[in-house]
C-alpha atoms as a PDB file:
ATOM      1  CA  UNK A   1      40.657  75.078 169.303  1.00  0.00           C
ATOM      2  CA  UNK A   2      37.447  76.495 170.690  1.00  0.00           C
ATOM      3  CA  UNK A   3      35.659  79.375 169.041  1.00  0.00           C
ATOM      4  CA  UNK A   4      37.517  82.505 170.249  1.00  0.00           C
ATOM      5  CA  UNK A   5      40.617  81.090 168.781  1.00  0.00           C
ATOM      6  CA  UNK A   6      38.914  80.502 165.427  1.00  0.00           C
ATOM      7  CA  UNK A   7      37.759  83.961 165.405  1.00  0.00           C
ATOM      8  CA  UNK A   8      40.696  85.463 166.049  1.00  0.00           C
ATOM      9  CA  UNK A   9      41.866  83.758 162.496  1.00  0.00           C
ATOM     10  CA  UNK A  10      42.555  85.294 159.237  1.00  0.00           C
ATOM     11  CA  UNK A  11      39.616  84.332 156.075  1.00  0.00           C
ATOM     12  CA  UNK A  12      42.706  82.520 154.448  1.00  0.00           C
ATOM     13  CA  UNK A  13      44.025  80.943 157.583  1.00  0.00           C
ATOM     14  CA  UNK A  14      40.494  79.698 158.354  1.00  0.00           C
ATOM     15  CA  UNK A  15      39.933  78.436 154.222  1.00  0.00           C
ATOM     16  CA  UNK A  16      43.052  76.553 154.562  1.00  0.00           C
ATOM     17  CA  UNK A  17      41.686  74.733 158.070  1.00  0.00           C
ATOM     18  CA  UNK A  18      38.248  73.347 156.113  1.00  0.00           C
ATOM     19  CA  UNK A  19      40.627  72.225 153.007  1.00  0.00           C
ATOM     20  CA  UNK A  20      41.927  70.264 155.819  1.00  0.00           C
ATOM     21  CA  UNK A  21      39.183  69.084 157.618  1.00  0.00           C
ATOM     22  CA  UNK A  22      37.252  68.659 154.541  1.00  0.00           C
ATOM     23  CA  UNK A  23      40.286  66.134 153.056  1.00  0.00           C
ATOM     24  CA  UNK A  24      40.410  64.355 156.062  1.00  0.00           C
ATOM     25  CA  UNK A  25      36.912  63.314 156.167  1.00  0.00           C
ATOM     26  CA  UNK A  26      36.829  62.453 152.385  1.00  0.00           C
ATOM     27  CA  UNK A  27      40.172  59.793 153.668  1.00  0.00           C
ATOM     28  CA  UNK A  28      38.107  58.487 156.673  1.00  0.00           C
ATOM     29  CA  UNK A  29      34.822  58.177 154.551  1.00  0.00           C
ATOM     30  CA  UNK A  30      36.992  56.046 152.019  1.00  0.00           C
ATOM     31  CA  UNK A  31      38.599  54.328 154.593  1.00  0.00           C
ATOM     32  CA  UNK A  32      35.264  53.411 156.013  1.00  0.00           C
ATOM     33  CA  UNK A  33      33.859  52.028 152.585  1.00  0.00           C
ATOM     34  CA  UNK A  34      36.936  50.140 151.562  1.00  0.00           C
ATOM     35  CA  UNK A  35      36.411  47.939 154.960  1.00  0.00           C
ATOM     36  CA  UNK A  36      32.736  47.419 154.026  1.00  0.00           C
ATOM     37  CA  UNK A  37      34.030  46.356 150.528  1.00  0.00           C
ATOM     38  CA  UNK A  38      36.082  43.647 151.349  1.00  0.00           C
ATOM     39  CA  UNK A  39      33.485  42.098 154.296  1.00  0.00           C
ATOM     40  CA  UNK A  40      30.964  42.098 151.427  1.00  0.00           C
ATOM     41  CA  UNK A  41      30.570  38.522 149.126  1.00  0.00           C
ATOM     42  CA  UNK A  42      27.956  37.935 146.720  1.00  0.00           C
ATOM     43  CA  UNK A  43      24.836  36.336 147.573  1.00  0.00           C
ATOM     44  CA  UNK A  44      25.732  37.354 151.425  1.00  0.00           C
ATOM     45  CA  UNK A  45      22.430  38.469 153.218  1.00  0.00           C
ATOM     46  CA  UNK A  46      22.550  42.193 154.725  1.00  0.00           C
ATOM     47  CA  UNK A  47      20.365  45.115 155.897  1.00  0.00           C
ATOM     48  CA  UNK A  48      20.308  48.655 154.548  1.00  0.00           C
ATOM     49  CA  UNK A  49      20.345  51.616 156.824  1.00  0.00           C
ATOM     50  CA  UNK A  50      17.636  53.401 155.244  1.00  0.00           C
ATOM     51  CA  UNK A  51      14.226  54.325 155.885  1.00  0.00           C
ATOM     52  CA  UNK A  52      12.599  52.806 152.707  1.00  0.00           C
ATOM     53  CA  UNK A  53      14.519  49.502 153.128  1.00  0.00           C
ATOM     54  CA  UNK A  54      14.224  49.167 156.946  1.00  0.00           C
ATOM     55  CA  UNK A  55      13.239  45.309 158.261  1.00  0.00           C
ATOM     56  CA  UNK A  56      14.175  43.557 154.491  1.00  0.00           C
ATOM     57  CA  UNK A  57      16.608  41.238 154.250  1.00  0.00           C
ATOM     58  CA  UNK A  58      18.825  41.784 151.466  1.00  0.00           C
ATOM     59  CA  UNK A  59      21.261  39.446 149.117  1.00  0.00           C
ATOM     60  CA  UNK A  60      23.965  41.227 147.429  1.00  0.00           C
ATOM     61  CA  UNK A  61      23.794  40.679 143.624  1.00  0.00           C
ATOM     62  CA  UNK A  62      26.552  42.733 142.256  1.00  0.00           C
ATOM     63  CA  UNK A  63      29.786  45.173 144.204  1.00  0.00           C
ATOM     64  CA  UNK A  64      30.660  47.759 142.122  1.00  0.00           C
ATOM     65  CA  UNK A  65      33.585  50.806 143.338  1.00  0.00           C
ATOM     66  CA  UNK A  66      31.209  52.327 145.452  1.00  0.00           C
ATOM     67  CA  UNK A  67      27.572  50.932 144.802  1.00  0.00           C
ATOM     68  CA  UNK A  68      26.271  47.506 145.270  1.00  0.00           C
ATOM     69  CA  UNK A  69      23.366  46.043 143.793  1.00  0.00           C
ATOM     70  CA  UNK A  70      20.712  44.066 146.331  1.00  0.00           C
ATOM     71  CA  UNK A  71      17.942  42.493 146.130  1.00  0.00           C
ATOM     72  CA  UNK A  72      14.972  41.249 147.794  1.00  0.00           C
ATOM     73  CA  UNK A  73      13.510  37.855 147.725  1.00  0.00           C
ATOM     74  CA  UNK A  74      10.623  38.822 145.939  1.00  0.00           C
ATOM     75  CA  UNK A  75      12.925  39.999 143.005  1.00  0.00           C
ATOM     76  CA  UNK A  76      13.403  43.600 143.552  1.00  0.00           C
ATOM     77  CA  UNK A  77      16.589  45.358 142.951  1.00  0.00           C
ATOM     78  CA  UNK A  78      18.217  48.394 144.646  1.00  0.00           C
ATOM     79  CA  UNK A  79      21.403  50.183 143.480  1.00  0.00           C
ATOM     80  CA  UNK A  80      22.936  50.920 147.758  1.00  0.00           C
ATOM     81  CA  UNK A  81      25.814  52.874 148.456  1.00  0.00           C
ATOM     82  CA  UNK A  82      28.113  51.163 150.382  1.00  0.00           C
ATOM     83  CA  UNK A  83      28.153  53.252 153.148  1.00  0.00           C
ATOM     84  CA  UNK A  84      24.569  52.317 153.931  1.00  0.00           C
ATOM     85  CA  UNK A  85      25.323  48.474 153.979  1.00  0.00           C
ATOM     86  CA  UNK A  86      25.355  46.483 157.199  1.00  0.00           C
ATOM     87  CA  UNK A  87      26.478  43.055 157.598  1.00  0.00           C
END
């Protein structure tokens, strides 16, 4: 659909398009997570994708649902969302 088509749409019509679109990137973003998840072991070295973490080497301490807990060699501990892990 380009954008002439969209505005030719009803409000309700185009509400009922971003409940979609909205849903389906909510699946994908799960999805994406759950993959991570299961490549992830404890005490397996990774990088964050993150500005204040960028160049540390990281050892996963703890994988909760959607967070895990890393930490540097130096002791420090960061509570990471999954989604910013790399491995």
């Amino acid at each position: 659909m380009n954008y002439s088509e969209l505005s030719n749409l009803s409000v309700a019509e185009l509400r009922n398009i971003n409940q979609i679109v909205i849903e389906l990137i909510k699946q994908k973003r799960t999805i994406e997570s759950l993959q991570k998840k299961v490549g992830l072991q404890i005490g397996m070295s990774v990088t964050v994708n993150h500005p204040k973490l960028v160049g540390k080497e990281l050892f996963v301490n703890k994988i909760s649902r959607t967070k895990a807990t890393l930490s540097v060699k130096n002791g420090a501990c960061y509570n990471v969302p999954i989604s910013l892990i790399q491995y």
